[in-house]
N, C-alpha and C. Protein backbone atom coordinates (compact mmCIF):
# COMPACT_ATOMS: atom_id res chain seq x y z
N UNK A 1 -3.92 -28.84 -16.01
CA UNK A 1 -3.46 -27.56 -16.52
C UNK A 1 -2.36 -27.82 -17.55
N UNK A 2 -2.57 -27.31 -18.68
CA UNK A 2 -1.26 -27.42 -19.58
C UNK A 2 -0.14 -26.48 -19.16
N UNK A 3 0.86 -26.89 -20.09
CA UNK A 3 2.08 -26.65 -19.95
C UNK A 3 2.20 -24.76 -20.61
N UNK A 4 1.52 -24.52 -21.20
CA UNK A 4 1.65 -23.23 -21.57
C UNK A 4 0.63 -22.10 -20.32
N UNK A 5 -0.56 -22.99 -20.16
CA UNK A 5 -1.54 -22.06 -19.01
C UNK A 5 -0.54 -21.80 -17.73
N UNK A 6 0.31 -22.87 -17.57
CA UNK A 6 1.13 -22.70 -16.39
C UNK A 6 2.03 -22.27 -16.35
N UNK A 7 2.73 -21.74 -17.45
CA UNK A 7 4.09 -20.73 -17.75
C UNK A 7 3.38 -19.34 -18.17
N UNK A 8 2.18 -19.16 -18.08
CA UNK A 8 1.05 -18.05 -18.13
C UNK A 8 1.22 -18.07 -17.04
N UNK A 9 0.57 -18.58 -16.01
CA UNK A 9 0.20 -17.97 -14.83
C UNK A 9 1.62 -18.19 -13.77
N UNK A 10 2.70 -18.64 -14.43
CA UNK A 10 3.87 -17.57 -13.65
C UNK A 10 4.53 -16.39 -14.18
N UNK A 11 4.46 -16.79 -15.35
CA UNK A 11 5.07 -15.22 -15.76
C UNK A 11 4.12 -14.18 -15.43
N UNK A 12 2.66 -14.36 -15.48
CA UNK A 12 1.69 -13.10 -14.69
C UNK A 12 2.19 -13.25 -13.28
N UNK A 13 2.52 -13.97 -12.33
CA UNK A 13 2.70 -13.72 -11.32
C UNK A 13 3.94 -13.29 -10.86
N UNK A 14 4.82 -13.53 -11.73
CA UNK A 14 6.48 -12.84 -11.55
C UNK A 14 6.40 -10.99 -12.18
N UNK A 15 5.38 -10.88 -13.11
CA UNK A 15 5.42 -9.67 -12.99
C UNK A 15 4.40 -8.83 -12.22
N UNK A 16 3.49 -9.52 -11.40
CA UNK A 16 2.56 -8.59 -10.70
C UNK A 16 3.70 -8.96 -8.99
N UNK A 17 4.30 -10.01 -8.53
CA UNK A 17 5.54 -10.07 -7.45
C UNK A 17 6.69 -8.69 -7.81
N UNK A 18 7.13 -8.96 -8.97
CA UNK A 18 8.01 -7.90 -9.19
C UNK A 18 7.18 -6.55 -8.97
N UNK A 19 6.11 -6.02 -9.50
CA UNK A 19 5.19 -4.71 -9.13
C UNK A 19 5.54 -4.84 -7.30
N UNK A 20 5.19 -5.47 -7.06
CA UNK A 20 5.33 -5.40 -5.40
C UNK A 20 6.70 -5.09 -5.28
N UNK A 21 7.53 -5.92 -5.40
CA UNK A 21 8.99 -5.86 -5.21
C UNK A 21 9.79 -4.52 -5.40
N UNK A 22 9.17 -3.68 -6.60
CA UNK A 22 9.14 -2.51 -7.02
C UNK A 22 8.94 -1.55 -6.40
N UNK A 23 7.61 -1.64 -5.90
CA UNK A 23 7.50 -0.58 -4.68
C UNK A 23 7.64 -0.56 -3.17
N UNK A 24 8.53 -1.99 -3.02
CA UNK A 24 8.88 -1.46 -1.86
C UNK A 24 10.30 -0.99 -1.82
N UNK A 25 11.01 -1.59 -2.76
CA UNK A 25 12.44 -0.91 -3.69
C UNK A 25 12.49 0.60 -3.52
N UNK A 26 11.57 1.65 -4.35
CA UNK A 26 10.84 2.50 -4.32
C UNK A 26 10.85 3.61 -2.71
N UNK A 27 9.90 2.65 -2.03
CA UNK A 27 9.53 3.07 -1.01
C UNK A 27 10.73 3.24 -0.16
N UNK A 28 11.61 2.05 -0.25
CA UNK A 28 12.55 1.75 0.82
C UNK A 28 13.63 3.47 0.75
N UNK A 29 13.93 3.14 -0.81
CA UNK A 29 14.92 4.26 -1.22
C UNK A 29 14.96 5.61 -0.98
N UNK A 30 13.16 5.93 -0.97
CA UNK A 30 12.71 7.58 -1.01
C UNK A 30 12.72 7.71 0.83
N UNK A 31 12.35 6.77 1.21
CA UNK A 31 12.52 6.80 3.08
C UNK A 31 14.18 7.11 3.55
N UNK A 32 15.00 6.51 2.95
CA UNK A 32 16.19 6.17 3.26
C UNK A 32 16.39 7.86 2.84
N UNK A 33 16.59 8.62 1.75
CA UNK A 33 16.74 9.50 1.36
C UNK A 33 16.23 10.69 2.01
N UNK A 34 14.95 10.70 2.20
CA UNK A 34 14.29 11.92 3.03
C UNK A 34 14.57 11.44 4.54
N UNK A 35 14.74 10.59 5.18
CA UNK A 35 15.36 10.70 6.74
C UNK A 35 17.01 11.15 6.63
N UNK A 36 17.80 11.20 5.69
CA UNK A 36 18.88 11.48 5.54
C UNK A 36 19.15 13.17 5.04
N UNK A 37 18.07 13.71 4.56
CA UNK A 37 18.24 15.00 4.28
C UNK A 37 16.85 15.76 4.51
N UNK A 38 16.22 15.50 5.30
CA UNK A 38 14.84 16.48 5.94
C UNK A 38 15.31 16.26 7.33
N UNK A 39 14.91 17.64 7.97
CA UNK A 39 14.99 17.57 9.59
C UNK A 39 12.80 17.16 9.63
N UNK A 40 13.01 16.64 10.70
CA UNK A 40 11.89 16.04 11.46
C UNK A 40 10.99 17.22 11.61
N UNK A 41 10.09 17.65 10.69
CA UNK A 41 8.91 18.64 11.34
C UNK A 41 8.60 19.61 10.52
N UNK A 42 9.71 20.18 9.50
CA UNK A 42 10.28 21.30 8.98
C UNK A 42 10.22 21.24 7.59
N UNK A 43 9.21 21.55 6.69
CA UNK A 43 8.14 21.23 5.39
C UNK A 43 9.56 22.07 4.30
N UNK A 44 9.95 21.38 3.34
CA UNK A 44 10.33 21.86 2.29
C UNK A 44 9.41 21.88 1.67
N UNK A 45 9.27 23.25 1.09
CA UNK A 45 8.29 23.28 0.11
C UNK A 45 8.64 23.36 -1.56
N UNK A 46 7.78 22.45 -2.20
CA UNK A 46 8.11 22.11 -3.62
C UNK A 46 7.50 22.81 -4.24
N UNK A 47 6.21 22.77 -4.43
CA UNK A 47 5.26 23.55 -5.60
C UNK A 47 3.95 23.53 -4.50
N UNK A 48 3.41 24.49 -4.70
CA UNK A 48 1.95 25.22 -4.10
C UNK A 48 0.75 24.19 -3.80
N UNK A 49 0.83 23.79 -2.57
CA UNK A 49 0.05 22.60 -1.86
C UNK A 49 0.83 20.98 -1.93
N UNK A 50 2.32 21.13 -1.95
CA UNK A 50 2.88 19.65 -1.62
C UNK A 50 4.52 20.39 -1.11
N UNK A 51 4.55 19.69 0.03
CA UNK A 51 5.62 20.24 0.99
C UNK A 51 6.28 18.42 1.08
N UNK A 52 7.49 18.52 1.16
CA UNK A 52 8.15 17.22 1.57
C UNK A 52 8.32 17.74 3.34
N UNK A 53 7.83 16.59 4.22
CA UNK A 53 7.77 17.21 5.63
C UNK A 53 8.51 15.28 6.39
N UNK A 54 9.56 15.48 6.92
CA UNK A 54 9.64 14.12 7.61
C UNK A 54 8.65 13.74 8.72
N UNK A 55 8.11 12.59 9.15
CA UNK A 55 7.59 12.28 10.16
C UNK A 55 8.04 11.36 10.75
N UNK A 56 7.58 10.36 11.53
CA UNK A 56 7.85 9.68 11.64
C UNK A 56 6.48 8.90 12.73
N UNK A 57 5.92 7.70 11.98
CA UNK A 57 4.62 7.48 12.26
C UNK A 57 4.62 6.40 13.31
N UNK A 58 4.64 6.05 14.80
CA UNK A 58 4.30 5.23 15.40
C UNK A 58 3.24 4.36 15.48
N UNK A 59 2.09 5.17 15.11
CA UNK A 59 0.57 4.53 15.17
C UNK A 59 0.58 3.64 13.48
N UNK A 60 -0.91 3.97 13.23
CA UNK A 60 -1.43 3.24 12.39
C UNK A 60 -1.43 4.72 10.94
N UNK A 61 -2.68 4.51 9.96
CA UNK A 61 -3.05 5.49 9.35
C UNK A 61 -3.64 6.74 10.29
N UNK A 62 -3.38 8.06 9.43
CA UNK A 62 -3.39 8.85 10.33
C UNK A 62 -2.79 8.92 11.56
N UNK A 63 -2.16 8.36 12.51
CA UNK A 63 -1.48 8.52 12.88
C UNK A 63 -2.28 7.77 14.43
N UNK A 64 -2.88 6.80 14.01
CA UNK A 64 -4.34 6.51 14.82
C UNK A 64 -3.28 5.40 15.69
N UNK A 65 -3.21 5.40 17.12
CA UNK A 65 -2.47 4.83 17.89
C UNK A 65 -1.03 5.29 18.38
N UNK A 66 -0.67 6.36 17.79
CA UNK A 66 0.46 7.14 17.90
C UNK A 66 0.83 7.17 19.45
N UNK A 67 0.13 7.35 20.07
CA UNK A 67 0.56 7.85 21.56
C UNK A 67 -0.07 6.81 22.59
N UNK A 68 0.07 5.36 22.02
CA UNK A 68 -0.51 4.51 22.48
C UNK A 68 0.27 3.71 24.04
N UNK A 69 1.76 4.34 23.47
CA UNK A 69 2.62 4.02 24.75
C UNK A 69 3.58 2.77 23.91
N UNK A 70 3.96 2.39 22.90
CA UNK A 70 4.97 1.43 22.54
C UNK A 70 4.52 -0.10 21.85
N UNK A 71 2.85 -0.74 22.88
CA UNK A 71 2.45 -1.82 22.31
C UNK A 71 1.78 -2.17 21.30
N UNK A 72 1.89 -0.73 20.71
CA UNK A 72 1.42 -0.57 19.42
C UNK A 72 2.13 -1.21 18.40
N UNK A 73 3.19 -1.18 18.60
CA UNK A 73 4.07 -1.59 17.29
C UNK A 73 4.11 -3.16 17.10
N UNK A 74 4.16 -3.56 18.04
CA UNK A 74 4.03 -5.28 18.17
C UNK A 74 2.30 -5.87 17.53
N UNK A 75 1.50 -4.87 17.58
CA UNK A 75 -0.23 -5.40 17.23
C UNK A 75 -0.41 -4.75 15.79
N UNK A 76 0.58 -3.70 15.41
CA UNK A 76 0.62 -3.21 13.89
C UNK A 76 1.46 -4.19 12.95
N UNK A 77 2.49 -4.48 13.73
CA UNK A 77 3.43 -5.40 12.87
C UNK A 77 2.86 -6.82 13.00
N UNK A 78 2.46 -7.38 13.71
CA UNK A 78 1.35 -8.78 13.36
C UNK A 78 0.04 -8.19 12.55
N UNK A 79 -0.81 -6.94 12.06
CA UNK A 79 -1.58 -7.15 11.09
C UNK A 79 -0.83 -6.78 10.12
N UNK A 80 -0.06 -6.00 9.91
CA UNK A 80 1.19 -5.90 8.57
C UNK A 80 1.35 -7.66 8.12
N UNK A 81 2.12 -8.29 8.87
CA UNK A 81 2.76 -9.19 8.41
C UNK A 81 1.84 -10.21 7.87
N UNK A 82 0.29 -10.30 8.97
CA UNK A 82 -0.88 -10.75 8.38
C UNK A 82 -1.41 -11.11 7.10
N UNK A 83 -1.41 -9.59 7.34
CA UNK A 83 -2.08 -8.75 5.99
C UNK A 83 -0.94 -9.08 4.70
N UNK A 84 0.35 -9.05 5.01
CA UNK A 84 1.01 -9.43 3.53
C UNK A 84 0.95 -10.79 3.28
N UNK A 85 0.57 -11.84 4.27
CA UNK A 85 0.56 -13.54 3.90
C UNK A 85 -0.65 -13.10 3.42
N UNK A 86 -1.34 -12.76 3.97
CA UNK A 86 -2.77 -13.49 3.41
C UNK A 86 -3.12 -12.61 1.78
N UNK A 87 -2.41 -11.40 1.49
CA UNK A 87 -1.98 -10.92 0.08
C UNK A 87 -1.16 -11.58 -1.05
N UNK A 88 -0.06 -11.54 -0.19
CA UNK A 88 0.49 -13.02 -1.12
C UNK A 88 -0.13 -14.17 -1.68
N UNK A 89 -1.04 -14.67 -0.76
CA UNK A 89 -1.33 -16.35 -1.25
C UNK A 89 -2.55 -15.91 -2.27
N UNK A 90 -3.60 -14.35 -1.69
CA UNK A 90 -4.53 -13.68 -2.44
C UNK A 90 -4.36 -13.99 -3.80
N UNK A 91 -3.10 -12.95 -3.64
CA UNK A 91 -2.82 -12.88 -5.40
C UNK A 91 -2.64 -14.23 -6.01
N UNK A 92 -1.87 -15.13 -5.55
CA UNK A 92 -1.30 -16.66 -6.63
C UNK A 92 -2.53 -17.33 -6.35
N UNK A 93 -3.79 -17.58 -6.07
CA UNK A 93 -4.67 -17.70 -6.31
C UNK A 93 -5.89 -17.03 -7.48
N UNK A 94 -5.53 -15.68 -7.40
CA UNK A 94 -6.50 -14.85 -8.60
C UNK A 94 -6.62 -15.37 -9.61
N UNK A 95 -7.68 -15.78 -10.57
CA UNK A 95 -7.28 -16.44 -11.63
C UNK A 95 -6.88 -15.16 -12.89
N UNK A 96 -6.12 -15.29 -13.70
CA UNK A 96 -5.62 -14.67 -14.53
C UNK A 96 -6.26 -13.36 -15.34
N UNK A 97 -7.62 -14.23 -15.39
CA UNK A 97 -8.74 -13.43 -15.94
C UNK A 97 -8.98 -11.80 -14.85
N UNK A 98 -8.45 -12.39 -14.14
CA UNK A 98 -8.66 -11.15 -12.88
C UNK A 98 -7.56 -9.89 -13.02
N UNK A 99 -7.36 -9.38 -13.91
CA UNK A 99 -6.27 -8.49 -14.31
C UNK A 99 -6.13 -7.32 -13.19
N UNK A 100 -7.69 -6.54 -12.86
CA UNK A 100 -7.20 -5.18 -12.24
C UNK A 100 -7.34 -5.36 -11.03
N UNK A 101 -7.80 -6.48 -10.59
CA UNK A 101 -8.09 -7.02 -9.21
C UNK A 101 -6.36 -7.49 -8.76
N UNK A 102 -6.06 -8.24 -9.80
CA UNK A 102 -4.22 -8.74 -9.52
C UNK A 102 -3.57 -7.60 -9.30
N UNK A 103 -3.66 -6.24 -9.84
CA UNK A 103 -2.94 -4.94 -10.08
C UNK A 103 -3.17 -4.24 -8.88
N UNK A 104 -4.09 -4.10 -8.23
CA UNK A 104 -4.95 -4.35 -7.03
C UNK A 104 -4.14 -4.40 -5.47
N UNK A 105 -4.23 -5.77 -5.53
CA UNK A 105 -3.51 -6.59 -4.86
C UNK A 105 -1.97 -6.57 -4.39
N UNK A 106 -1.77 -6.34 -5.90
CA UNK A 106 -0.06 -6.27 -5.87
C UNK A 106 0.23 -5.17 -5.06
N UNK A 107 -0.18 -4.01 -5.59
CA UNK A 107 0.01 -2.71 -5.10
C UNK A 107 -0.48 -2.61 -3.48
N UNK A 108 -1.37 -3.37 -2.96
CA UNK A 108 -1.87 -3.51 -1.43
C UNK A 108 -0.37 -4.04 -1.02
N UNK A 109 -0.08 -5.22 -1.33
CA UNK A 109 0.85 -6.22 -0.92
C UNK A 109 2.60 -5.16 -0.55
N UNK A 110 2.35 -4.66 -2.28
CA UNK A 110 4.07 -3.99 -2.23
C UNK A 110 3.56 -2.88 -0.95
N UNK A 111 2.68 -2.16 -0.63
CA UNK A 111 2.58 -1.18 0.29
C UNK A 111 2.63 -1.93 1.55
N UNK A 112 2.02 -2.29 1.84
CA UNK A 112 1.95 -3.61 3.05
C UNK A 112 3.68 -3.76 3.60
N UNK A 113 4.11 -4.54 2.56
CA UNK A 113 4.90 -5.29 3.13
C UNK A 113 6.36 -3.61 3.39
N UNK A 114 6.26 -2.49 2.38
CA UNK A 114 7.27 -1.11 2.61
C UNK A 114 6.93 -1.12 4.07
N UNK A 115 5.77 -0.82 4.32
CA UNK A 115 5.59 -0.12 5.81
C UNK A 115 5.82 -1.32 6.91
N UNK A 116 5.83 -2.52 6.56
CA UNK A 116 6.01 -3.59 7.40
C UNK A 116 7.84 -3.59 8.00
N UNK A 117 8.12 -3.46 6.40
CA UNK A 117 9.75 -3.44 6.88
C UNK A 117 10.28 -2.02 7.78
N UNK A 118 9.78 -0.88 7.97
CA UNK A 118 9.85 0.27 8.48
C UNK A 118 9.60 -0.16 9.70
N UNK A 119 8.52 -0.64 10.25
CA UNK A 119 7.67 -0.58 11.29
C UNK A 119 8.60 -2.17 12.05
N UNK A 120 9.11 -2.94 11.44
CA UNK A 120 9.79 -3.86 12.08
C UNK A 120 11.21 -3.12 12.25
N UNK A 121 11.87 -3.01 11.99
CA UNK A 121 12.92 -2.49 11.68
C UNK A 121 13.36 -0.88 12.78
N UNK A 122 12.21 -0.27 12.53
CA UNK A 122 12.38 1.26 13.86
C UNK A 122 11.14 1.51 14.52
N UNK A 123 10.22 0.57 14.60
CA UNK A 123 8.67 0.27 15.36
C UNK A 123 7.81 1.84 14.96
N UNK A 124 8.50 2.58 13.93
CA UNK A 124 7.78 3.71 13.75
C UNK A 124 7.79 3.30 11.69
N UNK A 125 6.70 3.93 10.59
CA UNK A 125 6.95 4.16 9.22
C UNK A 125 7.48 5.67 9.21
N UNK A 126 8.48 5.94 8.34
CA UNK A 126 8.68 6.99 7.85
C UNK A 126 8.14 7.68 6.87
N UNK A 127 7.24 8.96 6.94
CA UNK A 127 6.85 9.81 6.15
C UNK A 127 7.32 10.71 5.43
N UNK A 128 6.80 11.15 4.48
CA UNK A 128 7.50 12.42 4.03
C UNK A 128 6.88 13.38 3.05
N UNK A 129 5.47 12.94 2.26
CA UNK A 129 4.83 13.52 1.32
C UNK A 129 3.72 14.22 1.93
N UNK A 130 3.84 15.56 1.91
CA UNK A 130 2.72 16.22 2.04
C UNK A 130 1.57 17.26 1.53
N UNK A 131 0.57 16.86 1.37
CA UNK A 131 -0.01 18.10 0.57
C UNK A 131 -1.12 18.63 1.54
N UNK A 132 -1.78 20.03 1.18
CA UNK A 132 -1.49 20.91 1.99
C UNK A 132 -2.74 21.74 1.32
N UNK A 133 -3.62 22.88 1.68
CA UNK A 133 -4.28 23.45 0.76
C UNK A 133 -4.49 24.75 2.12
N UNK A 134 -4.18 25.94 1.86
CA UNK A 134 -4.17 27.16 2.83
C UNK A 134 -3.49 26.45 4.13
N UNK A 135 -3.97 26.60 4.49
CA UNK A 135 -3.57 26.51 6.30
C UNK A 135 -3.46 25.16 6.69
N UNK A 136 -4.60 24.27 5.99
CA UNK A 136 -5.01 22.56 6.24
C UNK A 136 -4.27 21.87 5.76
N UNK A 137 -3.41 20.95 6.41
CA UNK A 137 -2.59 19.72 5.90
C UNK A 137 -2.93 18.60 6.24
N UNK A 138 -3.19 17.70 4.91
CA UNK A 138 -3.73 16.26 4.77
C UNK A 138 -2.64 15.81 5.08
N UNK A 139 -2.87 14.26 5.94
CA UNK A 139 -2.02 13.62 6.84
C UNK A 139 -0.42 13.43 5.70
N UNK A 140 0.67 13.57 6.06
CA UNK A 140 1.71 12.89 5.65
C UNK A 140 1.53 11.72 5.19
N UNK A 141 1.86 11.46 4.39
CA UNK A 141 2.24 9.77 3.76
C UNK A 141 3.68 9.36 2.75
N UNK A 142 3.70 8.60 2.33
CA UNK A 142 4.80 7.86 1.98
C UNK A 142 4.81 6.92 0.57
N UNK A 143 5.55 6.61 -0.10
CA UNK A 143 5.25 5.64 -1.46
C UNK A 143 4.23 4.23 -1.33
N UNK A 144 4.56 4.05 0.03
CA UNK A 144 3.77 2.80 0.59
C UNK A 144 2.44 2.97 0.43
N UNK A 145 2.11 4.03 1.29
CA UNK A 145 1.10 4.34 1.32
C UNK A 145 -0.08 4.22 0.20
N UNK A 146 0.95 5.49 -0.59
CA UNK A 146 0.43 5.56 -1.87
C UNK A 146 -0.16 4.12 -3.14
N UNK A 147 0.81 3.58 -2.64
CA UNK A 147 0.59 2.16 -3.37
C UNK A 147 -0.69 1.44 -2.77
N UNK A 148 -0.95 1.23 -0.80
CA UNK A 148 -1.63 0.84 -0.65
C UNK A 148 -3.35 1.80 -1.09
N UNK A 149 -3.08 3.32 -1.09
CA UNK A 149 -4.30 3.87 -1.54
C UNK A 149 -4.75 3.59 -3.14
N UNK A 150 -3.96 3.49 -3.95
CA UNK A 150 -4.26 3.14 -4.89
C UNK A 150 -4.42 1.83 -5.22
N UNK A 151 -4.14 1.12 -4.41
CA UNK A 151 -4.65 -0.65 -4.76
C UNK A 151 -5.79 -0.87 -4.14
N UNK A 152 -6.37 0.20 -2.94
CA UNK A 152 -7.61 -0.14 -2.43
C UNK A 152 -8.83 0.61 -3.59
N UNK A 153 -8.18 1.96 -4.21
CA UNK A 153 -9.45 2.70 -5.19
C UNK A 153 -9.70 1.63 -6.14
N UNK A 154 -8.29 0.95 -6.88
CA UNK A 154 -8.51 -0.39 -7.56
C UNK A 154 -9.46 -1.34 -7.36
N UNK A 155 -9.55 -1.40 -6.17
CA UNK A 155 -10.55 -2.80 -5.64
C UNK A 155 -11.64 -2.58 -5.83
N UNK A 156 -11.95 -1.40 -5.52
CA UNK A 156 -13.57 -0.54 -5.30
C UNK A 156 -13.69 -0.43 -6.34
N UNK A 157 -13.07 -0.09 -7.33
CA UNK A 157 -13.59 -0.06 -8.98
C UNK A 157 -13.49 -1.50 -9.23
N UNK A 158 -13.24 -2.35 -9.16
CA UNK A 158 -13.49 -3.68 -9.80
C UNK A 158 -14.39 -4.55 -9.37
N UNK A 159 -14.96 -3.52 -7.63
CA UNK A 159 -16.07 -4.42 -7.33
C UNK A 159 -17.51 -3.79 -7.90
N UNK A 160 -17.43 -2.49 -7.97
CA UNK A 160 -18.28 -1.63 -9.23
C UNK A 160 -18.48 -2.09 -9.97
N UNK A 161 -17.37 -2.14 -10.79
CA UNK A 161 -17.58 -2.67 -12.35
C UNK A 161 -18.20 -3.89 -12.09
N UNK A 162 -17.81 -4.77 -11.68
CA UNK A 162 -18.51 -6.12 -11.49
C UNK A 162 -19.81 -6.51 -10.93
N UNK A 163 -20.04 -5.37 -10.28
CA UNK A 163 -21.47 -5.21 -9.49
C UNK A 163 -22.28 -4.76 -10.82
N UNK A 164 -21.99 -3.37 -11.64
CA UNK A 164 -22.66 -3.02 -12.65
C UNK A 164 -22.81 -4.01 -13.71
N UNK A 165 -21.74 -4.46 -13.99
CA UNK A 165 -21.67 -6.14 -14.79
C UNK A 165 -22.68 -7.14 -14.74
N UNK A 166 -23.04 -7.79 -13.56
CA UNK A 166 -23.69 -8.41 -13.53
C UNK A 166 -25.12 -8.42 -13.45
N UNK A 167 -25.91 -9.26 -14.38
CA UNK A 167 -27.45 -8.89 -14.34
C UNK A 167 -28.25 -9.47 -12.78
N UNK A 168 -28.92 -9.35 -12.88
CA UNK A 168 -30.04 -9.15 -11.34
C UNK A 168 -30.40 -10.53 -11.56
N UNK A 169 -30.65 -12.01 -10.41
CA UNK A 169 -31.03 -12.90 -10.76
C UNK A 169 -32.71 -12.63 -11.10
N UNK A 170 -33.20 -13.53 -11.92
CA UNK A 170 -34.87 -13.23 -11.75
C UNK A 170 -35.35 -13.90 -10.74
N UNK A 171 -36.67 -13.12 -10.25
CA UNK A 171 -37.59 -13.73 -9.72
C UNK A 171 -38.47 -14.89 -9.99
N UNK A 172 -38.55 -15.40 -9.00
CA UNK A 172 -39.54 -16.90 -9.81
C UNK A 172 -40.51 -16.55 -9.36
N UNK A 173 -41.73 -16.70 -10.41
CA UNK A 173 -43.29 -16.68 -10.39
C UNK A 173 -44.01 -16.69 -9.63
């Protein structure tokens, strides 16, 4: 590898680390902020279908393990912590060429590792974003979150594109 490919592929990786670093910065700040000025339950409402509502999430997504009794938090925080090694090493492996797949990633990783530090730290993530349409409210979530939903739509479009990309092998005779 030359000397320039390899000051390429850290400076791509110091700024797709920093993207991570970013949102859990991000994440950390808007948690810290809305547990400090929302009561627990009690929806401020902003504009017509998004209420800021605190939660506070024991389980998994959706809220899946919530009332599991406590040993939840110990089997969430080993696939959190999992899940961010094996993201980490993901990404410094991608080869460069892999742009929205790295963008991807990062954004899995920085979400990953927000809710990791929450969930180690008070064995529950803190919520606070909610949107809402008549009567029906879609689950609470958080910047983390958000980062990890949008690094997974990322993925799915790059395995699309790449699926549509590629031609069909032929058949042999």
């Amino acid at each position: 590898m030359s000397k320039a490919t390899e000051t390429d592929g850290y400076n791509r990786l110091f700024w797709l680390y920093g993207m991570a670093i970013v949102i859990v910065i991000v994440d950390r700040i808007t948690k810290v902020v809305s547990n400090a000025n929302l009561e627990e339950g009690i929806p401020v409402h902003v504009i017509p279908g998004f209420d800021l509502l605190l939660a506070y999430n024991t389980g998994a997504a959706f809220s899946f393990l919530s009332d599991a009794g406590g040993w939840q938090r110990w089997l969430l925080t080993g696939i959190s912590l999992g899940m961010s090694i094996f993201l980490t090493v993901w990404l410094a492996r991608l080869p460069r060429t892999q742009k929205l797949q790295s963008v991807a990633v990062a954004l899995l990783l920085g979400g990953a590792v927000g809710n990791l530090y929450d969930r180690m730290l008070a064995g529950y993530v803190i919520d606070f974003i909610s949107v809402y349409f008549m009567n029906w409210r879609f689950a609470t979530f958080n910047i983390a979150d958000s980062a990890i939903s949008i690094g997974a739509a990322l993925l799915i479009l790059d395995i699309f594109r790449d699926w549509k990309g590629t031609a069909a092998p032929e058949e042999p005779d």
